[in-house]
N, C-alpha and C. Protein backbone atom coordinates (compact mmCIF):
# COMPACT_ATOMS: atom_id res chain seq x y z
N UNK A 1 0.85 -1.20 0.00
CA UNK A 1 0.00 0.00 0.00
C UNK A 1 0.88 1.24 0.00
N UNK A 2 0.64 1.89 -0.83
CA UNK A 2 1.61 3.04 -1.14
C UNK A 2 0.72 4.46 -0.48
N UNK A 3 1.55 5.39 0.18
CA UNK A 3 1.12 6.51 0.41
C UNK A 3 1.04 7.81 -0.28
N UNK A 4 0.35 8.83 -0.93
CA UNK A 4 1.20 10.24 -1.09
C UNK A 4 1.57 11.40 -0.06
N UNK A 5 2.49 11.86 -0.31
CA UNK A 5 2.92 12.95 0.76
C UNK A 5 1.91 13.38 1.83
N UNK A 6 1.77 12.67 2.42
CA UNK A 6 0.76 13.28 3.29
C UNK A 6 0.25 11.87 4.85
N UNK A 7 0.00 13.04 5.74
CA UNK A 7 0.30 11.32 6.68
C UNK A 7 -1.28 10.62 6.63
N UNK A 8 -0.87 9.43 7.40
CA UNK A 8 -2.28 8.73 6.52
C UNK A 8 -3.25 8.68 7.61
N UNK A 9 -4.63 8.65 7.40
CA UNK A 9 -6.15 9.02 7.83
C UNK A 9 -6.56 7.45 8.92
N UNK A 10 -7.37 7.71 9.55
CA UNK A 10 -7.88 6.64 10.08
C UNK A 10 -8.56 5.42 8.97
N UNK A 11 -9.02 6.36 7.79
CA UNK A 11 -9.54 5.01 7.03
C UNK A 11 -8.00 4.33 6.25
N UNK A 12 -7.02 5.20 6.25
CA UNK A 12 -6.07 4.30 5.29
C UNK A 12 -5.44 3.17 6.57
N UNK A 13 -5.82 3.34 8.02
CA UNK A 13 -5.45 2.19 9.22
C UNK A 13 -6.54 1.43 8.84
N UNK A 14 -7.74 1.37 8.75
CA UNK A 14 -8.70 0.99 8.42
C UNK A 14 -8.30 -0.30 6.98
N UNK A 15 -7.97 0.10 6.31
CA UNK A 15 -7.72 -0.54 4.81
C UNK A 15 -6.27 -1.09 5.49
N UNK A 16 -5.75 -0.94 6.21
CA UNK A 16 -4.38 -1.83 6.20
C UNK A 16 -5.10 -2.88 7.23
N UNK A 17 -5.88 -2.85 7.91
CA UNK A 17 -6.07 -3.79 9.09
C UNK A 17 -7.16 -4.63 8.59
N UNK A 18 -7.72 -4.36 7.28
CA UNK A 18 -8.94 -5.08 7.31
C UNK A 18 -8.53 -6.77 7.05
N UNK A 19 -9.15 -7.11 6.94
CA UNK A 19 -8.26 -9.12 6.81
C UNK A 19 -8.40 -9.48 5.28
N UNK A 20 -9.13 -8.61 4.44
CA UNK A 20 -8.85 -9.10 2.74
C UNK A 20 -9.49 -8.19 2.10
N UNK A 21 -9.81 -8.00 0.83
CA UNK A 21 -10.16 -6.78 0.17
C UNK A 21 -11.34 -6.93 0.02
N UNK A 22 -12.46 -7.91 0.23
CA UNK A 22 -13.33 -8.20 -0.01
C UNK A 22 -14.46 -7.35 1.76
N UNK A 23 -13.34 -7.78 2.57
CA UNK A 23 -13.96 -7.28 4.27
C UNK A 23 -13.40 -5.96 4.36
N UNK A 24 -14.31 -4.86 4.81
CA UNK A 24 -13.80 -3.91 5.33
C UNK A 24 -14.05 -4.16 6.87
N UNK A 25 -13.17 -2.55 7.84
CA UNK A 25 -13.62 -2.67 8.76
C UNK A 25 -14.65 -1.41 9.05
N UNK A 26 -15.34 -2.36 10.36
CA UNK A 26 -16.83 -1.79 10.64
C UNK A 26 -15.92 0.15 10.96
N UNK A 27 -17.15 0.63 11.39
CA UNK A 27 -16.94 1.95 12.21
C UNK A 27 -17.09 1.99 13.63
N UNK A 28 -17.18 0.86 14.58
CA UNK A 28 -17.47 0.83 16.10
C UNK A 28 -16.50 1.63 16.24
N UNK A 29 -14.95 1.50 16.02
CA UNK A 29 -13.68 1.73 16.55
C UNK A 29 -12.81 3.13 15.52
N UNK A 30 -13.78 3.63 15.20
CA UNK A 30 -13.23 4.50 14.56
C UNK A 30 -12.56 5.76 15.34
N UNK A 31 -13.06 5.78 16.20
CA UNK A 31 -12.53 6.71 17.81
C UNK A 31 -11.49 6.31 18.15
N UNK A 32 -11.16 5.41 18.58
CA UNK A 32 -9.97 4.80 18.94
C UNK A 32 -9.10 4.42 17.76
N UNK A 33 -9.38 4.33 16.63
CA UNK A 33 -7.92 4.42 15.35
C UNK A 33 -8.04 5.46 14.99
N UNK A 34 -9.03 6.63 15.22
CA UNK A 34 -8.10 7.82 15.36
C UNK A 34 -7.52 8.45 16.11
N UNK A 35 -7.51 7.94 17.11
CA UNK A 35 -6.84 8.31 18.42
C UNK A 35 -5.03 7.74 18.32
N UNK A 36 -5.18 6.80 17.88
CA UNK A 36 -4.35 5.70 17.48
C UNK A 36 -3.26 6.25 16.73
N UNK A 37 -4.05 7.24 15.91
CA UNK A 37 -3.50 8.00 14.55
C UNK A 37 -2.74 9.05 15.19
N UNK A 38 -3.63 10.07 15.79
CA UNK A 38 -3.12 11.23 16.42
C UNK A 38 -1.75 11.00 17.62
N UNK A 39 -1.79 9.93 17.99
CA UNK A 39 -0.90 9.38 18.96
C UNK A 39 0.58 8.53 17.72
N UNK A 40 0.47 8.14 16.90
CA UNK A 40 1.28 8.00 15.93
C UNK A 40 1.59 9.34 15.64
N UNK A 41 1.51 10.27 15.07
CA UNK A 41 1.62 11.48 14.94
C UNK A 41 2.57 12.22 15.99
N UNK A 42 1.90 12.13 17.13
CA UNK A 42 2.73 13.01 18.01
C UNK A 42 3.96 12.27 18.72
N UNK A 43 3.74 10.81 18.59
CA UNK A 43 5.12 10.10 19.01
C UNK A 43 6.30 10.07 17.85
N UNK A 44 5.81 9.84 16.45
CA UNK A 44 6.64 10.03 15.54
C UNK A 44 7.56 11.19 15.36
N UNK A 45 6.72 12.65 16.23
CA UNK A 45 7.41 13.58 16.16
C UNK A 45 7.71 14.62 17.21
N UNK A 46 7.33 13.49 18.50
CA UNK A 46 8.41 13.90 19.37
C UNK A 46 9.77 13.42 19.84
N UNK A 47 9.84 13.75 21.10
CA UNK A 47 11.39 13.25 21.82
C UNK A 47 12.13 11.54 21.30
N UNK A 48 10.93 10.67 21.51
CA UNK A 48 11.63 9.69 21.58
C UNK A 48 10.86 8.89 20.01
N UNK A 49 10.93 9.58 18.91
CA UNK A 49 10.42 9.96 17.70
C UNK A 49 11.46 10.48 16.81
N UNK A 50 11.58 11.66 16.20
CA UNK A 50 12.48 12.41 15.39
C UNK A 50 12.73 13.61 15.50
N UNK A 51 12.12 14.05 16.55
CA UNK A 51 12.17 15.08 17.15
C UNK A 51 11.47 16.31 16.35
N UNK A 52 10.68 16.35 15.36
CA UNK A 52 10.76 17.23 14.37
C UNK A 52 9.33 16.95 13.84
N UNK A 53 8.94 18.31 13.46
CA UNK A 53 7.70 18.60 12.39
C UNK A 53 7.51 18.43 10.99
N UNK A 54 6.67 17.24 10.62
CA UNK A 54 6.78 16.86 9.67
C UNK A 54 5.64 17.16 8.35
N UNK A 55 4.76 17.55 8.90
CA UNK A 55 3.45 17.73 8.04
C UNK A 55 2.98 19.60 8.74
N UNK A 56 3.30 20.60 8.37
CA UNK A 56 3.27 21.81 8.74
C UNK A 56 2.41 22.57 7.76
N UNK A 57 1.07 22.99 8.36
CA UNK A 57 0.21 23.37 7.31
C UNK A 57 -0.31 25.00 7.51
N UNK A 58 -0.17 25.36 8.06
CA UNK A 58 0.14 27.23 8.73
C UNK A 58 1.38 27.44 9.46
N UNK A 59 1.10 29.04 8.85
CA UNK A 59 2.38 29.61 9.47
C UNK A 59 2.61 30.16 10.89
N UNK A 60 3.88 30.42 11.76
CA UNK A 60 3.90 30.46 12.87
C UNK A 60 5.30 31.36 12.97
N UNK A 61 5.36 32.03 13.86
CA UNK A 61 6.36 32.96 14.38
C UNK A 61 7.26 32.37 15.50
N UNK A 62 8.42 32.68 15.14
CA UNK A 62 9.61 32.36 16.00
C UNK A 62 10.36 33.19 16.46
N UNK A 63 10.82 33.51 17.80
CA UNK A 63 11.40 34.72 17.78
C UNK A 63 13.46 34.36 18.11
N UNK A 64 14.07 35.67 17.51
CA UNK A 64 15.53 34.87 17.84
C UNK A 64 16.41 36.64 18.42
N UNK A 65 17.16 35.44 19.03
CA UNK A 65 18.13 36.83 19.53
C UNK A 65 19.33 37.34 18.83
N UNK A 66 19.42 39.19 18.78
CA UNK A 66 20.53 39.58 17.86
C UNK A 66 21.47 39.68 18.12
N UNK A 67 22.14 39.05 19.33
CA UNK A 67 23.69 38.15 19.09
C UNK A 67 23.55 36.82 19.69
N UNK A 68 22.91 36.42 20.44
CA UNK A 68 22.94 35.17 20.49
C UNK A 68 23.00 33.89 19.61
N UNK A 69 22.09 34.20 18.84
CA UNK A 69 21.77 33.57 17.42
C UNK A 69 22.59 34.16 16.02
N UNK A 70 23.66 34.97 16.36
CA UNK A 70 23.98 35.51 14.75
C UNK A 70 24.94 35.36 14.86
N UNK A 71 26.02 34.56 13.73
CA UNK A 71 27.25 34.09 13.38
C UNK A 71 27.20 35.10 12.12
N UNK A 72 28.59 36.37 12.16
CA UNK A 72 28.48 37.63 11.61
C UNK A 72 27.47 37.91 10.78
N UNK A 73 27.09 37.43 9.72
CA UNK A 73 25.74 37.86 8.70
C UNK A 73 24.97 36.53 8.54
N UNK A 74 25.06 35.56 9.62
CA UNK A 74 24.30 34.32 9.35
C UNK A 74 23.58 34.69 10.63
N UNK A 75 21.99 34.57 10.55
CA UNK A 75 21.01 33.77 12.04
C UNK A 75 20.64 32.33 11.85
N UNK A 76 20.88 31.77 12.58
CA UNK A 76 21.10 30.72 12.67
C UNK A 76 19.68 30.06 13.52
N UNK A 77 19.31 29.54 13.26
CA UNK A 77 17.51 28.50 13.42
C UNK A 77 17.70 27.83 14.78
N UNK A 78 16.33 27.60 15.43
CA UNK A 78 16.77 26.45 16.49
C UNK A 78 15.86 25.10 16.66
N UNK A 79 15.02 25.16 14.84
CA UNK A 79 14.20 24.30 14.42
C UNK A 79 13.88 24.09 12.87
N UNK A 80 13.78 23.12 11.95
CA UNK A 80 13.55 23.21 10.52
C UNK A 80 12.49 24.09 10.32
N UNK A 81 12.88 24.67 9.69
CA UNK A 81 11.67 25.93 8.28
C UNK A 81 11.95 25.32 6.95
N UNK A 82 10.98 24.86 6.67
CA UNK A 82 10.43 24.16 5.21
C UNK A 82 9.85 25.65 4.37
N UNK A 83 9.45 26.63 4.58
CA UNK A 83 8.81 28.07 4.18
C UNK A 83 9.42 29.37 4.78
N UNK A 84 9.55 29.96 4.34
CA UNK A 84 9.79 31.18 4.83
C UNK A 84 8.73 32.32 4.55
N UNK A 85 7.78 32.92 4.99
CA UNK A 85 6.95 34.00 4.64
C UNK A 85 7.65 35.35 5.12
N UNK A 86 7.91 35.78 6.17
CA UNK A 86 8.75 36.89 6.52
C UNK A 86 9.84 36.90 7.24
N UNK A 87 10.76 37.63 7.08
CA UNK A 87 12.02 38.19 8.51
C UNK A 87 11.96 39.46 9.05
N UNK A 88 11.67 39.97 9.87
CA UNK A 88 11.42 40.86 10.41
C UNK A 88 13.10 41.50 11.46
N UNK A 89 13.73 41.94 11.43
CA UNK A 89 14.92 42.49 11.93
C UNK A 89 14.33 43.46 13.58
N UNK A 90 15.60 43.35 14.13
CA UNK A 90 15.28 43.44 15.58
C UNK A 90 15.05 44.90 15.63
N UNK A 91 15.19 45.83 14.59
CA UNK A 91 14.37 47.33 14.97
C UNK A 91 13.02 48.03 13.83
N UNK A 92 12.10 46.06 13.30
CA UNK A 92 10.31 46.47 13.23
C UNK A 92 11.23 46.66 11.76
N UNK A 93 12.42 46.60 11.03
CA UNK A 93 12.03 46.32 9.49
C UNK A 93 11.98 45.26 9.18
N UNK A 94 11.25 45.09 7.53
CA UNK A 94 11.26 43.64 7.05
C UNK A 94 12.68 43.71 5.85
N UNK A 95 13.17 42.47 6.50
CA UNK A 95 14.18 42.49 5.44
C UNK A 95 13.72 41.33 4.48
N UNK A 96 14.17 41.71 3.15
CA UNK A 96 13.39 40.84 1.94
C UNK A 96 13.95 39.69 1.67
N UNK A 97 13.40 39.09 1.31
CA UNK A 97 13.71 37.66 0.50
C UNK A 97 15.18 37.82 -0.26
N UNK A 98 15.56 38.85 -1.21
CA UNK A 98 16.44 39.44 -2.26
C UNK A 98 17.41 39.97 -1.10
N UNK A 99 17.28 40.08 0.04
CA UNK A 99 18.60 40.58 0.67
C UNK A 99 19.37 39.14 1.20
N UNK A 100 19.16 38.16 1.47
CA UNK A 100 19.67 37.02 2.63
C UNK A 100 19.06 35.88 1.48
N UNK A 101 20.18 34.99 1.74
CA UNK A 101 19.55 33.38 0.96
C UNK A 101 20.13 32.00 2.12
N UNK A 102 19.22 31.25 1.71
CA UNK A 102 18.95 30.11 2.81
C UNK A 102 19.88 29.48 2.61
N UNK A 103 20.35 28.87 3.68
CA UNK A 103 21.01 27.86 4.44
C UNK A 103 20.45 26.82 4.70
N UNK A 104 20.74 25.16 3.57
CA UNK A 104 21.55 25.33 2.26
C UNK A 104 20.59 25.41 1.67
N UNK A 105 21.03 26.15 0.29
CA UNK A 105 20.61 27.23 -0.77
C UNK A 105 19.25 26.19 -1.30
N UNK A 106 19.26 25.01 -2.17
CA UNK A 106 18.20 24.61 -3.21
C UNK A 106 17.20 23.30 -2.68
N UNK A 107 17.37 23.19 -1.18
CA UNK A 107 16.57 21.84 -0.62
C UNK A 107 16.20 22.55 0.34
N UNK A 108 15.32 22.05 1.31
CA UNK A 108 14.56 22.35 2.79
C UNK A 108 14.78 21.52 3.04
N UNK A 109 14.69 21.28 4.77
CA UNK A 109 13.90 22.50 5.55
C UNK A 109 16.04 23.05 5.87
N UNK A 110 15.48 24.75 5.89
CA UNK A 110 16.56 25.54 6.25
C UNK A 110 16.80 25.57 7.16
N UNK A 111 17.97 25.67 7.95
CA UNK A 111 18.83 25.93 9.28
C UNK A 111 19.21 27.17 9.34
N UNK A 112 18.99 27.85 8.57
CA UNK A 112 19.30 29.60 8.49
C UNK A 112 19.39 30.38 7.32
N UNK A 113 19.58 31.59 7.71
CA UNK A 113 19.42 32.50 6.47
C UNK A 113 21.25 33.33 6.60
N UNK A 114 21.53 33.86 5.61
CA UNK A 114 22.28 34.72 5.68
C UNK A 114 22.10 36.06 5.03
N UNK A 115 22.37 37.31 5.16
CA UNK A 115 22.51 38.28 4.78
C UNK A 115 23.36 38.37 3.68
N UNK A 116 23.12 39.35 2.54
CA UNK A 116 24.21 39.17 1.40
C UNK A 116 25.76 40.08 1.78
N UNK A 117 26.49 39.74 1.01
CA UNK A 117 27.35 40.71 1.56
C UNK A 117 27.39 41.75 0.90
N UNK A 118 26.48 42.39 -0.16
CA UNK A 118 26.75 43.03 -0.94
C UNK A 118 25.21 44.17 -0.38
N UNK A 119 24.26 43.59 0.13
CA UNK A 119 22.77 44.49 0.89
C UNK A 119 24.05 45.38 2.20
N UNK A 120 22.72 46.59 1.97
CA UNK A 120 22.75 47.29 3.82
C UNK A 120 22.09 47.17 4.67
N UNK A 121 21.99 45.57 4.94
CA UNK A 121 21.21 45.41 5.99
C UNK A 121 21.95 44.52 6.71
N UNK A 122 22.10 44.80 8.14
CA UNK A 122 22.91 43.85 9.28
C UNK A 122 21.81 43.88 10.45
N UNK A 123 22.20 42.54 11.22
CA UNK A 123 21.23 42.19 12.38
C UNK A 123 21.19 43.14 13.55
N UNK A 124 20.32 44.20 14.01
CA UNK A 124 20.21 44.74 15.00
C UNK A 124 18.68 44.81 15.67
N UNK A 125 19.53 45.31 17.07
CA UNK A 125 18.08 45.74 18.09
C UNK A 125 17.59 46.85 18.62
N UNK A 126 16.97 47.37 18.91
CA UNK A 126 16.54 48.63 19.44
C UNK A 126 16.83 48.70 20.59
N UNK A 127 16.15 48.01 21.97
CA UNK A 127 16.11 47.68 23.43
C UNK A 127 16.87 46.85 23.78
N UNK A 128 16.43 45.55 23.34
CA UNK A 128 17.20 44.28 24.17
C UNK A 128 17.11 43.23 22.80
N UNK A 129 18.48 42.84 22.84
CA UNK A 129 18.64 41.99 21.34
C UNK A 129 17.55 40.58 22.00
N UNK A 130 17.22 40.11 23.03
CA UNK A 130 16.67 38.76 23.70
C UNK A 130 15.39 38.96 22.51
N UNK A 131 15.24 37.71 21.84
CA UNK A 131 13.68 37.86 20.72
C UNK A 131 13.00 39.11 19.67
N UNK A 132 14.43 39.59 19.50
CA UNK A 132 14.36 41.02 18.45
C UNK A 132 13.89 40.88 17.42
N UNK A 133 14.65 39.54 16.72
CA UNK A 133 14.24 39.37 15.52
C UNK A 133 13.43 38.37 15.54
N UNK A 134 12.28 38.26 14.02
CA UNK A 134 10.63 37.88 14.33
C UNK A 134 10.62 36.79 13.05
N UNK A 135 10.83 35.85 12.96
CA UNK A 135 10.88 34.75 11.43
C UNK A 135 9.44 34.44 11.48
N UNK A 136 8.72 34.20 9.89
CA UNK A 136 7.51 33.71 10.39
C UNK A 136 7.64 32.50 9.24
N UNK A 137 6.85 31.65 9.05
CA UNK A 137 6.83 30.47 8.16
C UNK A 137 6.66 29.25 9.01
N UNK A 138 6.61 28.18 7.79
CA UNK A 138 5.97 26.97 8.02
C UNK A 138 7.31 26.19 8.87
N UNK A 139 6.98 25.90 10.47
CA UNK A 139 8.22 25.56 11.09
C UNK A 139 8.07 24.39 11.01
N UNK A 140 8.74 23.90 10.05
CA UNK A 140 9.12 22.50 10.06
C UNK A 140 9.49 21.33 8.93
N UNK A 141 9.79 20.50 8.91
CA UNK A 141 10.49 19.63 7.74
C UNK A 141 9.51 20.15 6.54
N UNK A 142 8.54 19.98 6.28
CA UNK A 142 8.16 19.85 5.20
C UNK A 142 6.32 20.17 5.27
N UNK A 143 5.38 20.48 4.40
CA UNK A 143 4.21 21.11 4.29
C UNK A 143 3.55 19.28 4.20
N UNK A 144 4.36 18.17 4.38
CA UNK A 144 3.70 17.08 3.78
C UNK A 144 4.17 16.12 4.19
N UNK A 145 3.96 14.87 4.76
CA UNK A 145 4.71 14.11 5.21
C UNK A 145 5.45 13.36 3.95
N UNK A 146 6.90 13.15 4.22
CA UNK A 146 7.02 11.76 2.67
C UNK A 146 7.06 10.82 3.34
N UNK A 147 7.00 9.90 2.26
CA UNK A 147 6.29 8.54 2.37
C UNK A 147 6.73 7.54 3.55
N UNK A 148 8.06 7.86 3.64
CA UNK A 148 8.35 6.57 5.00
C UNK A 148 8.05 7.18 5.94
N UNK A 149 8.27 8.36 6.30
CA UNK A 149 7.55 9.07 7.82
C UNK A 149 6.31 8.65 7.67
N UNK A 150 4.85 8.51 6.53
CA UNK A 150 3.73 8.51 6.49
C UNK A 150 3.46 6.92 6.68
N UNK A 151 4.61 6.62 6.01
CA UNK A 151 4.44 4.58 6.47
C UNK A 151 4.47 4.22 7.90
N UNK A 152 5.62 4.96 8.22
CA UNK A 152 5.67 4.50 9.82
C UNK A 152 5.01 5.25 10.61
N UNK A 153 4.24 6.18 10.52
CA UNK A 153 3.11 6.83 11.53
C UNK A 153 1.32 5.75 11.00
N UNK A 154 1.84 5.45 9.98
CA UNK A 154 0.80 4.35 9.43
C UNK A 154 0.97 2.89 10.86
N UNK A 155 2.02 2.08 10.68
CA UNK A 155 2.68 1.33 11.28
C UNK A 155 2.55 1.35 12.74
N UNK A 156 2.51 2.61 13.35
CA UNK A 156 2.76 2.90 14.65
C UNK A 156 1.03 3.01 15.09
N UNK A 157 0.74 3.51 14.42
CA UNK A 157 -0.96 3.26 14.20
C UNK A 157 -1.94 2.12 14.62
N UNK A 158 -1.21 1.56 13.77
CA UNK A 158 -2.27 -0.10 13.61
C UNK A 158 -1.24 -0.73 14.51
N UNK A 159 -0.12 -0.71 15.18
CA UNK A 159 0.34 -1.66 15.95
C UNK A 159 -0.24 -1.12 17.55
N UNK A 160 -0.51 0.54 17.49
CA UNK A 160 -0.98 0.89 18.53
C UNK A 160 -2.59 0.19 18.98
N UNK A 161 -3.43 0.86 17.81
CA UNK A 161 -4.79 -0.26 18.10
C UNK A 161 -4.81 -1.97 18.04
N UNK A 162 -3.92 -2.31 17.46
CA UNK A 162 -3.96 -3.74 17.97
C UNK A 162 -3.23 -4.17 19.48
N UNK A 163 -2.58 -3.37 19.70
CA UNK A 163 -1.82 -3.59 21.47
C UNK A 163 -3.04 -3.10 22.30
N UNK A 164 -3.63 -2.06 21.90
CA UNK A 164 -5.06 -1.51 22.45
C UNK A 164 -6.42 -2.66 22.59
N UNK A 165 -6.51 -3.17 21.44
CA UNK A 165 -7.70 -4.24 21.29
C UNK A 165 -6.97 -5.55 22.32
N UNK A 166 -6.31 -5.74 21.78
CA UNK A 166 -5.56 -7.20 22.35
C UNK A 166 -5.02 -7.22 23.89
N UNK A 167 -5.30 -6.18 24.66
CA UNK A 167 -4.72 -5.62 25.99
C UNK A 167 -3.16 -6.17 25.85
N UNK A 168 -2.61 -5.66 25.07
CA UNK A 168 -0.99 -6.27 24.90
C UNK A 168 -0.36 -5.38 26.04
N UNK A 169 0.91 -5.61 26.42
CA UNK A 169 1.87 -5.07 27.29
C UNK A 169 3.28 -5.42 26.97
N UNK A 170 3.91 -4.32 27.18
CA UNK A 170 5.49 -4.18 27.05
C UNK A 170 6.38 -2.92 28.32
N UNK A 171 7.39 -3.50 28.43
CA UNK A 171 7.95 -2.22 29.25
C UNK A 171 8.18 -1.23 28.86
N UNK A 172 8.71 -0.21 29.26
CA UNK A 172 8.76 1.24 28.98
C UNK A 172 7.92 1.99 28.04
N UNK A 173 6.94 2.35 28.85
CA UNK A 173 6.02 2.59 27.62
C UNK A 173 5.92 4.22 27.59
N UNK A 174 5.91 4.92 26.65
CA UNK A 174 5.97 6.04 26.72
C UNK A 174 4.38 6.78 26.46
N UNK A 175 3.95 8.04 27.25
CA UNK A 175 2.47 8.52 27.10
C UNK A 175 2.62 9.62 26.49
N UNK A 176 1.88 9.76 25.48
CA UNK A 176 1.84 10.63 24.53
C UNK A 176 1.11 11.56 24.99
N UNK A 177 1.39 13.32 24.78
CA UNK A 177 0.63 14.34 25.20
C UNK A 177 -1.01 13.80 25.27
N UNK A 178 -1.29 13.59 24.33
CA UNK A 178 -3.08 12.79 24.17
C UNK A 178 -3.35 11.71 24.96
N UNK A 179 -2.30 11.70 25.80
CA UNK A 179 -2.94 10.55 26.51
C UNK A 179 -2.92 9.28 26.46
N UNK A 180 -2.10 8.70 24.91
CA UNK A 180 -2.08 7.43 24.78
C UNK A 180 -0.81 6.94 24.56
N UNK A 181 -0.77 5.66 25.16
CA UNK A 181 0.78 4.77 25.74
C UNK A 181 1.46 4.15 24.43
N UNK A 182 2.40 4.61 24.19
CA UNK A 182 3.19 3.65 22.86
C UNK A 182 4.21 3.31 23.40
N UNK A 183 3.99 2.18 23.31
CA UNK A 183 5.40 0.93 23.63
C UNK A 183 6.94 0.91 22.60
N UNK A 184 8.00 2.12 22.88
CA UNK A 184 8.85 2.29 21.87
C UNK A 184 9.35 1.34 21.48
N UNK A 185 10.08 0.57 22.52
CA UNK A 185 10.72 -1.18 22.32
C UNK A 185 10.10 -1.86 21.66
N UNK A 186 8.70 -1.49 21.89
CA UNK A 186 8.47 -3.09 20.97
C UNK A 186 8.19 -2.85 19.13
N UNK A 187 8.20 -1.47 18.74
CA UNK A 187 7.20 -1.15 17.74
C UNK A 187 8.45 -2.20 16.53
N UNK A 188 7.85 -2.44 15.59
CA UNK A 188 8.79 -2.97 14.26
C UNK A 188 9.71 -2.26 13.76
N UNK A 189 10.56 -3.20 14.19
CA UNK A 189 12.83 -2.98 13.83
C UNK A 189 12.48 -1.67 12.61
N UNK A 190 11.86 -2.02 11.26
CA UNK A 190 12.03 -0.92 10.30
C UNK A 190 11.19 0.38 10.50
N UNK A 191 10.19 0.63 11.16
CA UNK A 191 9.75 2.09 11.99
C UNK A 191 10.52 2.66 12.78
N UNK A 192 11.49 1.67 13.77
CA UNK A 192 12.50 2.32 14.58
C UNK A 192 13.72 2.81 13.75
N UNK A 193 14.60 2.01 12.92
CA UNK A 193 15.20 2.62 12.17
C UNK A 193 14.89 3.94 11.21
N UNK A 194 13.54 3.86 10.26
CA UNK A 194 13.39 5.34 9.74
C UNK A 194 13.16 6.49 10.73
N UNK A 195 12.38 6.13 11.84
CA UNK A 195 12.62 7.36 13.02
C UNK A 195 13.59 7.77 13.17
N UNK A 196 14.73 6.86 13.41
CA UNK A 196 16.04 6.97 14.52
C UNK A 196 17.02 7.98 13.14
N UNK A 197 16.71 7.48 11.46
CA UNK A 197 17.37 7.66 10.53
C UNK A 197 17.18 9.22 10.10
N UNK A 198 15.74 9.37 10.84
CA UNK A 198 15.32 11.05 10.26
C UNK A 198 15.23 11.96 11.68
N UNK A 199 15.54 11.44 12.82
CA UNK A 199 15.84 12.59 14.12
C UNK A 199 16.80 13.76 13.55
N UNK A 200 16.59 14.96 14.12
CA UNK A 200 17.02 16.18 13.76
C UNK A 200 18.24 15.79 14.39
N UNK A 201 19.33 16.25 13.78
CA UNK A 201 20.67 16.43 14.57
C UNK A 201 20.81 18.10 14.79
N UNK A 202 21.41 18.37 15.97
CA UNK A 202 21.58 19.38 16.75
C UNK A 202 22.81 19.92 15.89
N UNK A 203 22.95 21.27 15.44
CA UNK A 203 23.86 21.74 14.90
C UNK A 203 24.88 22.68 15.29
């Protein structure tokens, strides 16, 4: 079963769990495989996950400091930006797209921007450089999940409602903001590897 960019729905757990193409499954449990879902979701992309935002569908503001964060004409990120909509500089101007180019230049998600060396524009603050400058855009890997993140939040899914139906148990189980328990140890060797393969490294 193949996915497109995008993470997959309670009915695509639905179509992986059914027992042949001929049986679907009912709707009793549709609450709980989407719960299932949303809990795949937020374990895939937290702490003990990949640490990182993978499906980012509005934009959001980040704020950074004007020396803390600035290596001479580089600011430097403290999370993937897949988009950039504005930069806002620590004394209320917008500096443009045409002044600074991303860090690195022709793929996402960016780790920073730099200033050109050839613009007059350098990083400053008015008051207090602490959250001067204002980034806004889509924070995070990508506007879409690709396909093996969407497989294994698929995966993590249907192994969650079947440990759920089946009252299964394992040690260390980790509780997801929502409330629901995913067993990291036990989930399948190739979900743990693409997690472990796409965690953000600290730069």
């Amino acid at each position: 079963m193949a996915f497109p960019n995008a993470y997959p729905t309670k009915d695509d757990v639905k179509a992986w769990l059914r027992p042949n193409s001929s049986q679907a499954l009912g709707n009793n449990d549709d609450t709980l495989i989407q719960n299932c879902v949303t809990a795949a979701i937020v374990f895939a992309e937290g702490p003990e996950g990949t640490g990182r935002y993978w499906e980012v569908t509005a934009d959001t503001t980040r704020h950074f400091d004007a020396v803390r964060d600035i290596r001479g004409r580089e600011l430097r990120f403290d999370a993937d930006i897949c988009q950039i909509t504005s930069v806002v500089n620590g004394d209320g101007q917008t500096v443009p797209p045409s002044a600074y180019v991303t860090n690195p230049r022709n793929i996402t998600p960016y780790y920073s921007i730099t200033l050109k060396a050839t613009v007059g524009y350098v990083w400053q603050w008015v008051t207090d450089p602490e959250d001067a400058i204002a980034v806004t855009g889509r924070w995070g890997f990508s506007t879409a999940a690709p396909p093996d993140i969407a497989q294994a939040v698929l995966e993590i899914a249907v192994f969650e409602y079947r440990r759920r139906v089946q009252s299964g148990s394992d040690d260390r189980p980790v509780i997801t903001p929502s409330g629901v328990t995913i067993n990291a140890s036990a989930l399948p060797r190739t979900v743990k590897e693409v997690l472990w393969a796409r965690r953000r490294k600290s730069l």
